[in-house]
Protein backbone atom coordinates (compact mmCIF):
# COMPACT_ATOMS: atom_id res chain seq x y z
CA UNK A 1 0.00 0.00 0.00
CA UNK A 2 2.44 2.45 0.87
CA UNK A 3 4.21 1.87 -2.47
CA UNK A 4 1.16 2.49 -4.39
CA UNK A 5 0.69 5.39 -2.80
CA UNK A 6 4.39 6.73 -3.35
CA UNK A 7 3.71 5.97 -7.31
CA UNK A 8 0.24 7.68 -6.65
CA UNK A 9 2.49 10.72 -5.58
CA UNK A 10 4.82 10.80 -7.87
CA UNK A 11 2.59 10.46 -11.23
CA UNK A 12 0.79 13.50 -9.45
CA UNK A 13 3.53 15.70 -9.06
CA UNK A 14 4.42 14.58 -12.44
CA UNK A 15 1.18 15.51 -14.26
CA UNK A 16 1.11 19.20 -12.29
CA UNK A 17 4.82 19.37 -13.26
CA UNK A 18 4.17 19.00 -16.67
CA UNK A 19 1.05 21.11 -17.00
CA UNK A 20 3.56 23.43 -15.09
CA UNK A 21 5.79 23.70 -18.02
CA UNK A 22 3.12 25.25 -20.15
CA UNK A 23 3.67 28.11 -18.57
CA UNK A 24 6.02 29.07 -16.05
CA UNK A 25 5.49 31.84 -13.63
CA UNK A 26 8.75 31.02 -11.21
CA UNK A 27 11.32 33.68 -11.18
CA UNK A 28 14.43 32.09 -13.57
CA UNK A 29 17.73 30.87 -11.87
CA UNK A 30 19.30 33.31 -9.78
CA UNK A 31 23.50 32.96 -10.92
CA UNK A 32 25.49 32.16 -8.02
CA UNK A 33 22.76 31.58 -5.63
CA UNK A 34 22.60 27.93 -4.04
CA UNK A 35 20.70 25.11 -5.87
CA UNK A 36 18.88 22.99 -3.83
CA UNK A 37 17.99 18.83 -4.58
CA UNK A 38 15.03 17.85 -2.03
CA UNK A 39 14.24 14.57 -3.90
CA UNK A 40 13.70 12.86 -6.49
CA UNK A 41 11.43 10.09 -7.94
CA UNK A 42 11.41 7.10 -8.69
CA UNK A 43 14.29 6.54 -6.93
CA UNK A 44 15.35 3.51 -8.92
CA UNK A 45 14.59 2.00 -12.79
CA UNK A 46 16.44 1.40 -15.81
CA UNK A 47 17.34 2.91 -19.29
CA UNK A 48 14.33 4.94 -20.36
CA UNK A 49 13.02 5.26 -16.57
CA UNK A 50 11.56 9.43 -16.17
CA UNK A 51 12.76 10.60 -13.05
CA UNK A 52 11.38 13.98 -11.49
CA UNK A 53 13.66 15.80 -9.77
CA UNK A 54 12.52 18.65 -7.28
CA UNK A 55 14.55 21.25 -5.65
CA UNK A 56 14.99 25.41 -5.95
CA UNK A 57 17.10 27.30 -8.10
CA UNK A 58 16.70 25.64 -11.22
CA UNK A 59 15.66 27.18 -14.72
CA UNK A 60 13.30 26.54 -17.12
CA UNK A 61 15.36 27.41 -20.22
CA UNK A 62 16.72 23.74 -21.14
CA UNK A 63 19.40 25.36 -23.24
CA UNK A 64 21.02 26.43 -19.86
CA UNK A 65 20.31 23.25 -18.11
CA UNK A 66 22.13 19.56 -17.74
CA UNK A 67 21.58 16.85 -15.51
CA UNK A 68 23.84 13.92 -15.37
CA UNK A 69 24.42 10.55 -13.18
CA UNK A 70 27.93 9.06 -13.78
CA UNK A 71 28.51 11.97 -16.31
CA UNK A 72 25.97 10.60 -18.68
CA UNK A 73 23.69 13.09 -19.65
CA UNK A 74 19.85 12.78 -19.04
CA UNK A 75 17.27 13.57 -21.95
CA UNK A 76 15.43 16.45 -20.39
CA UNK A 77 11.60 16.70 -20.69
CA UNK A 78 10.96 20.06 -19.38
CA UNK A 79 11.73 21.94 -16.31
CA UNK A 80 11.08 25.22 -14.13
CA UNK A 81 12.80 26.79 -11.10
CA UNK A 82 11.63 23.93 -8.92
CA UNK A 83 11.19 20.85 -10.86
CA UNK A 84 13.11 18.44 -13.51
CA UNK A 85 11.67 15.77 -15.42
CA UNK A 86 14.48 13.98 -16.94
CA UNK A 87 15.19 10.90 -18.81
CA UNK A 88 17.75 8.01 -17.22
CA UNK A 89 20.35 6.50 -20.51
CA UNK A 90 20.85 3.34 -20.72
CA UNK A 91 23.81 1.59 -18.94
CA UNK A 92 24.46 4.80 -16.70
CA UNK A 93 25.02 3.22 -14.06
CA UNK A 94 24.12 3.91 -9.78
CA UNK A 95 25.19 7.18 -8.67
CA UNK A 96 23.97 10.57 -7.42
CA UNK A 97 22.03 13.16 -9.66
CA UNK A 98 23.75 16.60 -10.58
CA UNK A 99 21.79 19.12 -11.98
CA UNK A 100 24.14 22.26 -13.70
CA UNK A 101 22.71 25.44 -14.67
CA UNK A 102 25.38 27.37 -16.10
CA UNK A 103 28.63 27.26 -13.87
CA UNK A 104 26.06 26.25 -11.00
CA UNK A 105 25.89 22.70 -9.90
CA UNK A 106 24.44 20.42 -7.30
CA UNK A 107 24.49 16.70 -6.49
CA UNK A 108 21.90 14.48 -4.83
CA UNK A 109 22.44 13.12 -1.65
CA UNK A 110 20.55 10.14 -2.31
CA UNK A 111 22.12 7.90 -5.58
CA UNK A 112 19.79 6.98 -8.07
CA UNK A 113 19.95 2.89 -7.88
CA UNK A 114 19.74 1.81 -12.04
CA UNK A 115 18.80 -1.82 -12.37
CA UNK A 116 20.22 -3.38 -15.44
CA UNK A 117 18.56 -5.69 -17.39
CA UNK A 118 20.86 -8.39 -18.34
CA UNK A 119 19.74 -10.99 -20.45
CA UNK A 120 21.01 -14.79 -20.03
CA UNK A 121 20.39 -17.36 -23.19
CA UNK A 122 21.96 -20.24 -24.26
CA UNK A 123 25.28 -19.69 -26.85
CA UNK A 124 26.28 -22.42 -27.82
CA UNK A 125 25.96 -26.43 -26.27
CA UNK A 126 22.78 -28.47 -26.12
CA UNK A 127 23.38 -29.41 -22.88
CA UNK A 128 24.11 -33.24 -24.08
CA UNK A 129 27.72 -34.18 -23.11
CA UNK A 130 29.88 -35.44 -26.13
CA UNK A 131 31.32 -34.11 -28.92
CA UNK A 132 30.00 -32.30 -32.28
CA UNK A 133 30.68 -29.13 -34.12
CA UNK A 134 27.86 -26.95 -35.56
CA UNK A 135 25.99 -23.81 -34.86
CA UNK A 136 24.42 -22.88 -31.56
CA UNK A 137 22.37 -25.75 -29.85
CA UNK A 138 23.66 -28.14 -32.58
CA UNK A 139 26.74 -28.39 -30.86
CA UNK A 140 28.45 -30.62 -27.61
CA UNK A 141 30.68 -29.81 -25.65
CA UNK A 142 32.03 -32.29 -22.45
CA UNK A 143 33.19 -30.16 -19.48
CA UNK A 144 32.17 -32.73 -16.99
CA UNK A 145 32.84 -35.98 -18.51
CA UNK A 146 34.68 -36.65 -14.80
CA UNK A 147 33.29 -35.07 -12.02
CA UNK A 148 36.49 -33.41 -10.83
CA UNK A 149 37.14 -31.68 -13.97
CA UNK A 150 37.43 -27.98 -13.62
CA UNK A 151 37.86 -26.32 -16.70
CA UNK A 152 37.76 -22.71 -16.50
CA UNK A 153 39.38 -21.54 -19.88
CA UNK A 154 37.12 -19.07 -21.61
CA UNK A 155 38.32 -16.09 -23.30
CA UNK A 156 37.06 -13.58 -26.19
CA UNK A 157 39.61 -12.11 -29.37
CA UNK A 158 38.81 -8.79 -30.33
CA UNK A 159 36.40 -9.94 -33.53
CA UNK A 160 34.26 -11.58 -30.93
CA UNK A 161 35.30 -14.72 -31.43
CA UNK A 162 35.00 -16.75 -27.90
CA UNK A 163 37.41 -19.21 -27.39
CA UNK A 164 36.95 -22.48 -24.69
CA UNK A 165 38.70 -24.69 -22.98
CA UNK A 166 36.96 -28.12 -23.67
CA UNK A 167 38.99 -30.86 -21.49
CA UNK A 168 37.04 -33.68 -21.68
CA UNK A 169 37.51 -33.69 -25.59
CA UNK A 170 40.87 -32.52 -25.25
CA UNK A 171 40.74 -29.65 -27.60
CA UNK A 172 39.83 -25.85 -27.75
CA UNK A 173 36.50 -25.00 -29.15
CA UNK A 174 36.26 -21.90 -31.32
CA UNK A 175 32.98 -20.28 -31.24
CA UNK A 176 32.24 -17.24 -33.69
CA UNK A 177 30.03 -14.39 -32.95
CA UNK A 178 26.99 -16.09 -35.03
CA UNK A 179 27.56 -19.19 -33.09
CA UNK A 180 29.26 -21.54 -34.87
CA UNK A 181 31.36 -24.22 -33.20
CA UNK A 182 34.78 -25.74 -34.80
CA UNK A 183 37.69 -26.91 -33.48
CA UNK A 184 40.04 -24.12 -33.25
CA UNK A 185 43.39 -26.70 -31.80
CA UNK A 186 43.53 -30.02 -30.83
CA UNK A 187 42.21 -33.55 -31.59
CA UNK A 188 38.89 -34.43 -29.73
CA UNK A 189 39.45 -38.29 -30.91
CA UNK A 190 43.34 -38.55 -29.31
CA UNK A 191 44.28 -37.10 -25.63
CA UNK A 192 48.22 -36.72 -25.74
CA UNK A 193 50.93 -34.20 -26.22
CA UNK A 194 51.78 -32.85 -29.87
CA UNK A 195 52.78 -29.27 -30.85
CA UNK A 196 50.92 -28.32 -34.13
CA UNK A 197 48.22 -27.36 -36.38
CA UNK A 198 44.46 -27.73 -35.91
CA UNK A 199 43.45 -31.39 -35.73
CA UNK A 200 47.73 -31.86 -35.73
CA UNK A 201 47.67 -30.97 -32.11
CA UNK A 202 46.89 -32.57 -28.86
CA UNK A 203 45.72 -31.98 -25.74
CA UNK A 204 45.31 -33.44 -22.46
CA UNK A 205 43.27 -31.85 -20.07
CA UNK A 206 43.39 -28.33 -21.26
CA UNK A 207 41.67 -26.42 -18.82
CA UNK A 208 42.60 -22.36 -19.16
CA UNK A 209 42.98 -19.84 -21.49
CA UNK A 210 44.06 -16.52 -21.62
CA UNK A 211 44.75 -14.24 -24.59
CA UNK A 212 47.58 -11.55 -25.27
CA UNK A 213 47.93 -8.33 -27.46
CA UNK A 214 48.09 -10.46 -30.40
CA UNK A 215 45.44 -12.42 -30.07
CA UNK A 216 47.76 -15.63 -29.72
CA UNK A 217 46.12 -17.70 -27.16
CA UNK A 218 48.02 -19.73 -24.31
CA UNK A 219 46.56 -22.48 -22.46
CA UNK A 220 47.67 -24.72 -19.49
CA UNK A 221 47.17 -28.54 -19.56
CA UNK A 222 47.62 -29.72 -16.17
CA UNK A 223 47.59 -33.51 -17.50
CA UNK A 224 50.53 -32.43 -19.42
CA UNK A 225 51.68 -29.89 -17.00
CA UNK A 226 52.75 -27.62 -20.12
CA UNK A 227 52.21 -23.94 -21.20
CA UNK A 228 51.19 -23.91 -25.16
CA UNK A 229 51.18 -21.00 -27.26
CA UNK A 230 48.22 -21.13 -30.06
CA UNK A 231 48.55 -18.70 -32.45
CA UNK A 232 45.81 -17.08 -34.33
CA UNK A 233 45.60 -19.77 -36.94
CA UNK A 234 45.09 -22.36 -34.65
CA UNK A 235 49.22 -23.66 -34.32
CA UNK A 236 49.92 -25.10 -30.73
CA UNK A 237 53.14 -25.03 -29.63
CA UNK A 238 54.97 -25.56 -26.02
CA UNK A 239 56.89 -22.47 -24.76
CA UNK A 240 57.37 -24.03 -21.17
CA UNK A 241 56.74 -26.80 -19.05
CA UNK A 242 55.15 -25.89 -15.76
CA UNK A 243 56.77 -25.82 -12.41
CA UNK A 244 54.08 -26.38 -10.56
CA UNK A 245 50.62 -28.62 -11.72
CA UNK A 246 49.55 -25.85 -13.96
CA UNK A 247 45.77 -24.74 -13.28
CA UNK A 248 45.34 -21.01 -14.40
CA UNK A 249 46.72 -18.50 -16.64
CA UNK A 250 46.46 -15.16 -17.37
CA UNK A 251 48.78 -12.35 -19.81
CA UNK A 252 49.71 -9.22 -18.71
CA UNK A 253 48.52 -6.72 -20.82
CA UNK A 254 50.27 -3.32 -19.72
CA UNK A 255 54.08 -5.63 -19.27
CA UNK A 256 53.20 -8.34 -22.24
CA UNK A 257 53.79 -10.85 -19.92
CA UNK A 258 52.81 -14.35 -18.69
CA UNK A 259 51.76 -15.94 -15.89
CA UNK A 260 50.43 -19.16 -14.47
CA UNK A 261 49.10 -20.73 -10.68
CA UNK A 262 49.41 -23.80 -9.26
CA UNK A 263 46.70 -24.69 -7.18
CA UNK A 264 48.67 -27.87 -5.68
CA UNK A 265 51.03 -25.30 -4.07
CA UNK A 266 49.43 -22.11 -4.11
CA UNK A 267 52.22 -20.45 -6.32
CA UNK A 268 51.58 -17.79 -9.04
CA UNK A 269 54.66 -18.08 -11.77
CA UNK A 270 56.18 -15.86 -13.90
CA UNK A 271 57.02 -17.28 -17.39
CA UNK A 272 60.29 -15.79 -19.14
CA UNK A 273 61.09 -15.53 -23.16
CA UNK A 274 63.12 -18.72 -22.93
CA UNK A 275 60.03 -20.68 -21.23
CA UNK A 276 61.04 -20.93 -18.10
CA UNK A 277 59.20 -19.79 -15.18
CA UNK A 278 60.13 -18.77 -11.00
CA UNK A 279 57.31 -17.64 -8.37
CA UNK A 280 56.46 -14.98 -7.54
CA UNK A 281 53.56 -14.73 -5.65
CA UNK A 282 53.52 -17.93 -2.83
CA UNK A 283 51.05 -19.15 -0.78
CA UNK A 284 47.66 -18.30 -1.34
CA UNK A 285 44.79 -21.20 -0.63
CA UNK A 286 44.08 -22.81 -3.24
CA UNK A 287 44.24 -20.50 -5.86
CA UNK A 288 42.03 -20.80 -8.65
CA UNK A 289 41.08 -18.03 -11.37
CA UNK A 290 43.20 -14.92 -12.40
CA UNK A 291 43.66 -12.02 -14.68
CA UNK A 292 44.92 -8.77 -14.93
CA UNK A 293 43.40 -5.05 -15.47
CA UNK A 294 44.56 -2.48 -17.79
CA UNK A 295 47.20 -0.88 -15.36
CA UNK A 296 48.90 -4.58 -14.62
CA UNK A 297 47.21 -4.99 -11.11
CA UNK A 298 46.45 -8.86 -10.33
CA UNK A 299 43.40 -10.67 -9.02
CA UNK A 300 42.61 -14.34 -8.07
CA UNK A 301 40.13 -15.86 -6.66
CA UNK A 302 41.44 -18.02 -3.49
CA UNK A 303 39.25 -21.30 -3.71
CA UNK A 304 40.03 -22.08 -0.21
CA UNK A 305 39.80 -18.88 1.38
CA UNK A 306 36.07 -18.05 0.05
CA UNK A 307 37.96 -14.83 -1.29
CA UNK A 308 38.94 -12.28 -4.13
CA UNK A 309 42.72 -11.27 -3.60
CA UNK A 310 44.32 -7.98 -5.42
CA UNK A 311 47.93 -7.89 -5.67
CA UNK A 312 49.11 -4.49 -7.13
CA UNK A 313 51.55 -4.21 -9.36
CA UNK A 314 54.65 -5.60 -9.31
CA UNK A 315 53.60 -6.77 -5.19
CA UNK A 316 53.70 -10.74 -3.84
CA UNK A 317 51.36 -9.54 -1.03
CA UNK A 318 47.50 -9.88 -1.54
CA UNK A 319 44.71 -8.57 -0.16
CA UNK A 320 40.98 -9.64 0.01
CA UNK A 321 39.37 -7.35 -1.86
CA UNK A 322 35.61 -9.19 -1.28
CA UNK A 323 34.89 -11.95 0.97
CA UNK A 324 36.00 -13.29 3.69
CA UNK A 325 38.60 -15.56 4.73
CA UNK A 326 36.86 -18.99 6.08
CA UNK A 327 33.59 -17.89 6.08
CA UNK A 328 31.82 -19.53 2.86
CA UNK A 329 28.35 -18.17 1.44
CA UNK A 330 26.16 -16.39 -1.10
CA UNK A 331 25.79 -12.87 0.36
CA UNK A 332 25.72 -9.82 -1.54
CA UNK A 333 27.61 -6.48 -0.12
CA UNK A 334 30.86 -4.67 0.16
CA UNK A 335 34.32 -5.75 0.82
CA UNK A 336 34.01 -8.47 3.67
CA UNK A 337 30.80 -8.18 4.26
CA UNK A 338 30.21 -10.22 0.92
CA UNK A 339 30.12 -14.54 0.95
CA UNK A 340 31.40 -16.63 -2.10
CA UNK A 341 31.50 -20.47 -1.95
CA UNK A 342 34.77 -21.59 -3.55
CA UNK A 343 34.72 -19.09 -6.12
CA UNK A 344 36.15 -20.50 -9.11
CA UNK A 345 37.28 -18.39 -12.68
CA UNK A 346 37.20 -14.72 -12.98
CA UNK A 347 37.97 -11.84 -15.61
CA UNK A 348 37.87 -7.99 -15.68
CA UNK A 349 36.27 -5.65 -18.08
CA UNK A 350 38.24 -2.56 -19.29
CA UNK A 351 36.71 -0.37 -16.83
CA UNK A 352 37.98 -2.56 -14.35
CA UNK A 353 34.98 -4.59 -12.97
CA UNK A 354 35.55 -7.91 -11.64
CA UNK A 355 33.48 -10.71 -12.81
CA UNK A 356 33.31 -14.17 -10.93
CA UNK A 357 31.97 -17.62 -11.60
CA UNK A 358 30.63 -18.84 -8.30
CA UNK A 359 31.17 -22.58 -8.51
CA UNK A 360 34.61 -24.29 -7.98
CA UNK A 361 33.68 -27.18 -6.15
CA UNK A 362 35.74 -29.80 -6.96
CA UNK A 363 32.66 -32.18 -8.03
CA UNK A 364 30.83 -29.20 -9.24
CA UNK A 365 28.03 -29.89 -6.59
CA UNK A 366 24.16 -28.79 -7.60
CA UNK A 367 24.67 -28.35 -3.57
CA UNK A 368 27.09 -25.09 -3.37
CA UNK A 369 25.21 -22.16 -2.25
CA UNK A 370 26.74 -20.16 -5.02
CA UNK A 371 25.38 -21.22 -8.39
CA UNK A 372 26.05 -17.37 -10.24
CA UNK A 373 28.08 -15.30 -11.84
CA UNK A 374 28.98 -12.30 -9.43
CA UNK A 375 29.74 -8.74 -10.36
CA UNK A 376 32.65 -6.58 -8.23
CA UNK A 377 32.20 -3.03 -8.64
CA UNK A 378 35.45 -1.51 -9.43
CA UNK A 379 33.70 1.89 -8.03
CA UNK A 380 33.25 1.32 -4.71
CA UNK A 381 33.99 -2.48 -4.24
CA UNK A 382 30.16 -3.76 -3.97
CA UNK A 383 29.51 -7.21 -4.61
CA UNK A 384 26.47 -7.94 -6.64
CA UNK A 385 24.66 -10.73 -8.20
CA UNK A 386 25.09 -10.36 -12.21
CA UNK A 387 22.81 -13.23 -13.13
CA UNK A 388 21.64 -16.14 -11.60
CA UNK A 389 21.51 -17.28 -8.31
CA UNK A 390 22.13 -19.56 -5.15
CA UNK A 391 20.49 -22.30 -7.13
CA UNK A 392 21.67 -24.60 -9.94
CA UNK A 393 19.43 -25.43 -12.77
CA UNK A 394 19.07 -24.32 -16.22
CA UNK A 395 16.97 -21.19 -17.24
CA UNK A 396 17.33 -18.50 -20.17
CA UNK A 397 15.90 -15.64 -18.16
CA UNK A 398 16.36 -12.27 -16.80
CA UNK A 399 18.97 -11.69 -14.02
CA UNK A 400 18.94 -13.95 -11.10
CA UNK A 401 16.07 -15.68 -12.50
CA UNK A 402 18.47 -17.32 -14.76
CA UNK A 403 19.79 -20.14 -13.29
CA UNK A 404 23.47 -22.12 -14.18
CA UNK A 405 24.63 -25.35 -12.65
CA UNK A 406 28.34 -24.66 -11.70
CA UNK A 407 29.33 -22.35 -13.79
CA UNK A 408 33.09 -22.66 -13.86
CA UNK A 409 34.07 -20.03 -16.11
CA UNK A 410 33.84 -16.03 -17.52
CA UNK A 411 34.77 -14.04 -20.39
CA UNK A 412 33.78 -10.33 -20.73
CA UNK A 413 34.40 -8.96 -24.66
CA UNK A 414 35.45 -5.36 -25.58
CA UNK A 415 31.97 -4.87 -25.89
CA UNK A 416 30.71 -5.81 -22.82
CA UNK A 417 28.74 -9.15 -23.48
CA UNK A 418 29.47 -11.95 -20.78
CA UNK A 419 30.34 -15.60 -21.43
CA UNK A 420 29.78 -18.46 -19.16
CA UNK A 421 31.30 -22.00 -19.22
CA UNK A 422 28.43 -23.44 -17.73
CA UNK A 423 30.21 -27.16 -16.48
CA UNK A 424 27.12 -29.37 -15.93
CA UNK A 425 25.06 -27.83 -18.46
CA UNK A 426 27.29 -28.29 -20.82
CA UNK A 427 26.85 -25.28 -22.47
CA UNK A 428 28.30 -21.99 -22.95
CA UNK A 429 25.93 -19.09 -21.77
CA UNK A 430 25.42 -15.62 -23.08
CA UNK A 431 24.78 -12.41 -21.15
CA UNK A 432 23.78 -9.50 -22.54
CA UNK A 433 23.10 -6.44 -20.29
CA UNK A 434 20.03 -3.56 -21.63
């Protein structure tokens, strides 16, 4: 009831507002005087929501008169001295409301909450395990022909290509942006070791990928305990042979340089032009996924810990970032306040967010209370849910009412569209936010 009647409100105000604008009797904005916010409503919606603002000192010549949240302008309706009716863009974003008026400006003290639509469907995978190239749901992929496999290697090129990890046919699955499925390296028919070409090549368990400024690929094969180089016309060839039992690996971006975790010892390794590699990071509980931002800072998700580390630049000490260390969950909030449940591959988007696929159990259990793909805020830190939820299924749906059954790994393209490897679905999900 109360809701209904703050709507009832609000469409009032806005229908006087507007009839208002017809003709405006309010002195105009007084220059350096103080601008005043009060409220504004609704106080939450998406692209296209209209948002009245109220508040003194405004104008009602638009030509004079921007409002903004995140810096993205607003399309404004109409306004006078005490009231805006404004439009919210897509993708803005959460964040307070600043209204200019010539060199005058004010911010909200309240944020305007925007609720993204984000849109989960099926990619590619028909959610039979086995093997079999073709276009969207005519192909198979087999991420969980064992239980304990834990392939998390999914990455994007910059044609939109998505590239995956596929270790239970021993190969890497190339996936174009209209959905097609081929074999991009290795032989699905022969697990083994063998630099070369396309079918040449072979694969044991391959099981990450990561991507450098070239778009060569490099994957680690912890059944071979190698590091392979794939180049861009689908050539495998070893560059290194792992220290440790090779689980992760991620390139450098800003230093053009790679790296690879063990998550036997808990090592992160630095791999050198002649292929061979020393640690540099040590001791962090059961490490799982990694990758880098833009300005060479690292991240991994500690398995054991329940945790997202940072390591800045150039540092071998971590800290938690989100989570906390021991306690294991599916709670949504800042810093430690927020639960994961053996979090298991990550990647960051070029504005620095921090993506997460909730599920690295090592059977990857329908039972873990994380069954999602988290989103880290590189603003202020906030853990949120990006799309589905604390329970494992399959659903094409909006948001958390999508559902994934251990989704292993995530891939976030220059353009902003997610990827899942979605293990026991066998199938590799598509997100789409607006």
């Amino acid at each position: 009831m109360d809701m209904i009647r703050s709507f009832g409100k609000y469409f009032m105000l806005a229908g006087l507002f507007l009839a208002g604008c017809k003709k405006d009797d309010v002195p105009s904005h007084a220059p350096g005087a103080p601008m005043t916010i009060s409220e504004f409503m609704p106080a939450q919606g998406g692209g296209g929501t209209s948002v009245l603002i109220n508040g003194s000192n405004f104008t009602s010549d638009t030509s004079e008169l921007e409002v903004t949240i995140n810096g993205n302008k607003l399309a404004i309706i109409g306004a006078n001295t005490n009231q805006i009716m404004a439009v919210v863009p897509k993708k803005c974003g959460t964040g307070n409301i600043v209204v200019k008026v010539g060199g005058d400006e004010i911010a909200s003290t309240a944020v305007f909450n925007y609720m993204f639509t984000r849109n989960v469907t099926t990619f590619a995978g028909n959610g039979t395990a086995g093997f079999a190239n073709g276009k969207g749901e005519e192909a198979q992929f087999n991420f969980n022909k064992e239980a304990w496999y834990r392939s998390k290697g999914i990455v994007t090129d910059d044609e939109g290509n998505v590239f995956v990890a596929d270790p239970g046919n021993h190969c890497i699955r190339k996936i174009t942006p209209e959905g097609d499925v081929t074999v991009f390296s290795g032989n699905p028919n022969a697990a083994g070791h063998a630099d070369g070409q396309g079918l040449t090549a072979q694969f044991s368990l391959p099981y990450d990928l990561t991507i450098d400024n070239d778009q060569n690929l490099y994957c680690v094969d912890p059944g071979n305990w190698d590091i392979r180089k794939i180049s861009p016309d689908g050539t495998a060839l070893t560059i290194g042979w792992a220290t440790g039992e090779p689980w992760s690996v991620a390139y450098d971006k800003s230093s053009n340089t790679l790296y690879y975790l063990s998550a036997a010892n808990g090592n992160v390794y630095k791999v050198a032009p002649d292929g061979s590699s020393e640690a540099v990071i040590t001791g962090i509980n059961s490490p799982a996924g990694m990758g880098f931002d833009a300005q060479g800072n690292l991240y991994v998700a500690s398995n054991g810990d329940h945790t997202i580390l940072k390591f800045e630049k150039g540092s071998s000490t971590g800290i938690a970032i989100a989570g906390a260390a021991g306690a294991s969950g599916y709670v949504n909030g800042t810093g430690a306040d927020a639960r994961f449940a053996f979090p298991w591959g990550l990647c960051i988007d070029a504005a620095g967010n921090i993506y997460v696929a909730g599920n690295g159990t090592w059977d990857g259990g329908t039972y873990n209370p994380d069954q999602s793909i988290r989103f880290i805020d590189a603003k202020n830190g906030e853990v949120s849910t990006y799309a589905g939820s604390g329970t494992a299924g399959y659903a094409n749906a909006i948001g958390e009412a999508a559902a994934f059954s251990a989704p292993g790994g995530v891939a976030v393209d220059r353009n902003g569209i997610v990827y899942v490897l979605d293990k026991n679905n066998n199938r590799v999900r598509r997100i789409i936010s607006e």
